[in-house]
C-alpha atoms as a PDB file:
ATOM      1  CA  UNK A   1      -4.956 -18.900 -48.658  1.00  0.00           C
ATOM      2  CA  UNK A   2      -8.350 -19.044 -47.276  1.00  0.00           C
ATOM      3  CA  UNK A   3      -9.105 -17.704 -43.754  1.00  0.00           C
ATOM      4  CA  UNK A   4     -11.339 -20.203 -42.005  1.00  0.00           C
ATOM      5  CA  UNK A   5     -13.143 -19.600 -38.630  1.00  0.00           C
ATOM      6  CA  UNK A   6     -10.501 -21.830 -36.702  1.00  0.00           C
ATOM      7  CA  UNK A   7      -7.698 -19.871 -37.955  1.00  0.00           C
ATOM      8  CA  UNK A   8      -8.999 -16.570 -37.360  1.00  0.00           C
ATOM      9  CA  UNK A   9      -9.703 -17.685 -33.835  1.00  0.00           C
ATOM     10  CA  UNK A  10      -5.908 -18.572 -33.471  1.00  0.00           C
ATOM     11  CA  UNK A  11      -4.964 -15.779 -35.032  1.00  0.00           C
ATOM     12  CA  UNK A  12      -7.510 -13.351 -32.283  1.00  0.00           C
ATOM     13  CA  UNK A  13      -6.125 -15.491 -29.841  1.00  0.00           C
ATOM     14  CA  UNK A  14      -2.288 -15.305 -30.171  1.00  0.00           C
ATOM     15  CA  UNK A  15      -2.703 -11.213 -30.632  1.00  0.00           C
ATOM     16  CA  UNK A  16      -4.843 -11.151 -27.747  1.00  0.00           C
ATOM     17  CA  UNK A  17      -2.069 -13.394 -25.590  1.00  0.00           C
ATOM     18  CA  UNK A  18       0.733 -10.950 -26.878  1.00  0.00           C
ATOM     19  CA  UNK A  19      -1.596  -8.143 -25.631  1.00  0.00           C
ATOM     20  CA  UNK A  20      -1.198  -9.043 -22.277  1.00  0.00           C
ATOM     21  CA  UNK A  21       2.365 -10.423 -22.249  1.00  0.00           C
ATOM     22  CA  UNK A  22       3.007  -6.404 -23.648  1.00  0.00           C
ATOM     23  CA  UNK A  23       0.928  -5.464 -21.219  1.00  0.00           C
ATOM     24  CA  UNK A  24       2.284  -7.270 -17.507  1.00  0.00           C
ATOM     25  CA  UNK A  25       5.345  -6.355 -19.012  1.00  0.00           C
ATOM     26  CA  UNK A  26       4.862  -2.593 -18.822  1.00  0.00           C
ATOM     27  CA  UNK A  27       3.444  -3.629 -15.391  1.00  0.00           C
ATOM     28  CA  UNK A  28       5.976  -5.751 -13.653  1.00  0.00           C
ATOM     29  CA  UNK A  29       8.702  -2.422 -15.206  1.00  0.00           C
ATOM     30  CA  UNK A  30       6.406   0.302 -14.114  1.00  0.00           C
ATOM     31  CA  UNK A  31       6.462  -1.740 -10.720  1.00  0.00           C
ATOM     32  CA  UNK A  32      10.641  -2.493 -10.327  1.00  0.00           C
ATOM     33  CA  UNK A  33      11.837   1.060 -11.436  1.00  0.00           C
ATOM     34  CA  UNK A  34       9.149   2.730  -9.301  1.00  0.00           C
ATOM     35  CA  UNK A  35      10.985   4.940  -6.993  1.00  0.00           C
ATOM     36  CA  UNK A  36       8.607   6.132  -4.095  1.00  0.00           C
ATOM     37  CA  UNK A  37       9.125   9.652  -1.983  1.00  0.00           C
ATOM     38  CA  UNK A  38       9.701   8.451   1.562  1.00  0.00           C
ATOM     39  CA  UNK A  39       7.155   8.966   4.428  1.00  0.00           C
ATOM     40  CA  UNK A  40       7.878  11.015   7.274  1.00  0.00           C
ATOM     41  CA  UNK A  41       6.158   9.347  10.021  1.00  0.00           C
ATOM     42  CA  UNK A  42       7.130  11.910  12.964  1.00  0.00           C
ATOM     43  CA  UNK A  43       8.406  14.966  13.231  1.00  0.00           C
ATOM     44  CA  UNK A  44      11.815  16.070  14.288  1.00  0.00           C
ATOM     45  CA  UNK A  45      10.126  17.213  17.916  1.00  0.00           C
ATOM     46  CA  UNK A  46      11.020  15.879  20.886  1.00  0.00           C
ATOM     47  CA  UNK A  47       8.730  13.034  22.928  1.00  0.00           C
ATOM     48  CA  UNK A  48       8.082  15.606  25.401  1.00  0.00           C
ATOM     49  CA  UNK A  49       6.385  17.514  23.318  1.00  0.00           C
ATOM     50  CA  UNK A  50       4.044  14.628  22.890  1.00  0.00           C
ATOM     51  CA  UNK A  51       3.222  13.830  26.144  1.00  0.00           C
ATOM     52  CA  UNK A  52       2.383  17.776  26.853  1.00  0.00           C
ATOM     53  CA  UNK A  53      -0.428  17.257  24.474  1.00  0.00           C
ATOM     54  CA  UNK A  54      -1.591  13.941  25.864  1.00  0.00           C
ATOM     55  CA  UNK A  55      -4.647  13.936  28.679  1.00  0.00           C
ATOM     56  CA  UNK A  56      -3.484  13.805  32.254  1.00  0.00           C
ATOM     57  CA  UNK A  57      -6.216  11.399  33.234  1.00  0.00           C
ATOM     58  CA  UNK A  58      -7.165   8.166  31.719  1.00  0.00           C
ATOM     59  CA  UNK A  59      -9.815   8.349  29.627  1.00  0.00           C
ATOM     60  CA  UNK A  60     -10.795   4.642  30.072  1.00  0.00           C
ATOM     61  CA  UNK A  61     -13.396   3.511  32.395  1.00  0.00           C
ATOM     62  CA  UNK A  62     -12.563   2.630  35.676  1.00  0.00           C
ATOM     63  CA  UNK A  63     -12.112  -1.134  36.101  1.00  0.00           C
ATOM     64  CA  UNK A  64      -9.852  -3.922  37.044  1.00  0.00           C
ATOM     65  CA  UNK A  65      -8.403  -5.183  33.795  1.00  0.00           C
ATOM     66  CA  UNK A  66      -7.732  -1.517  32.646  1.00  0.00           C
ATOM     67  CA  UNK A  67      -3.972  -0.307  32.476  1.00  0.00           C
ATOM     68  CA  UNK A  68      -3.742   3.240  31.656  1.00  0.00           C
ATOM     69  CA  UNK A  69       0.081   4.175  30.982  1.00  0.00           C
ATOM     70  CA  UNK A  70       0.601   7.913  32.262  1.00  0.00           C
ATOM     71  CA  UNK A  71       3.620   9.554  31.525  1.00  0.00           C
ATOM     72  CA  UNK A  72       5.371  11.615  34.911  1.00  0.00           C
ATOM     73  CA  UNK A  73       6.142  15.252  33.912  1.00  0.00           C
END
């Protein structure tokens, strides 16, 4: 059997389509039995402990449309 140019295009072409079928399949599995650490967005401390830290002024210019939120401690 002779190998012509259009057949060894199929033939580039098939292995390079089963390439990437092999390949989004290690993808999409990597992807669904991934099992990420979970994030700790805050600590354990109390809130007061966060508004000890925050400034007791507002750090915001002074003008009519400004709302500065000050916690009472």
């Amino acid at each position: 059997m002779k190998l012509t140019e259009t057949k060894f295009e199929a033939l580039v072409l098939r292995g390079l389509f089963a390439a990437c079928i092999v390949v989004c399949g290690l993808i999409l599995t990597a992807m669904v039995t991934a099992k990420p650490t979970p994030v700790q967005l805050a600590s354990g401390g109390p809130v007061s402990a966060l508004l000890a830290s925050a400034p007791s002024s507002c750090a915001l210019p002074d003008s009519s449309d400004t709302v500065c939120i000050r916690g009472e401690g």
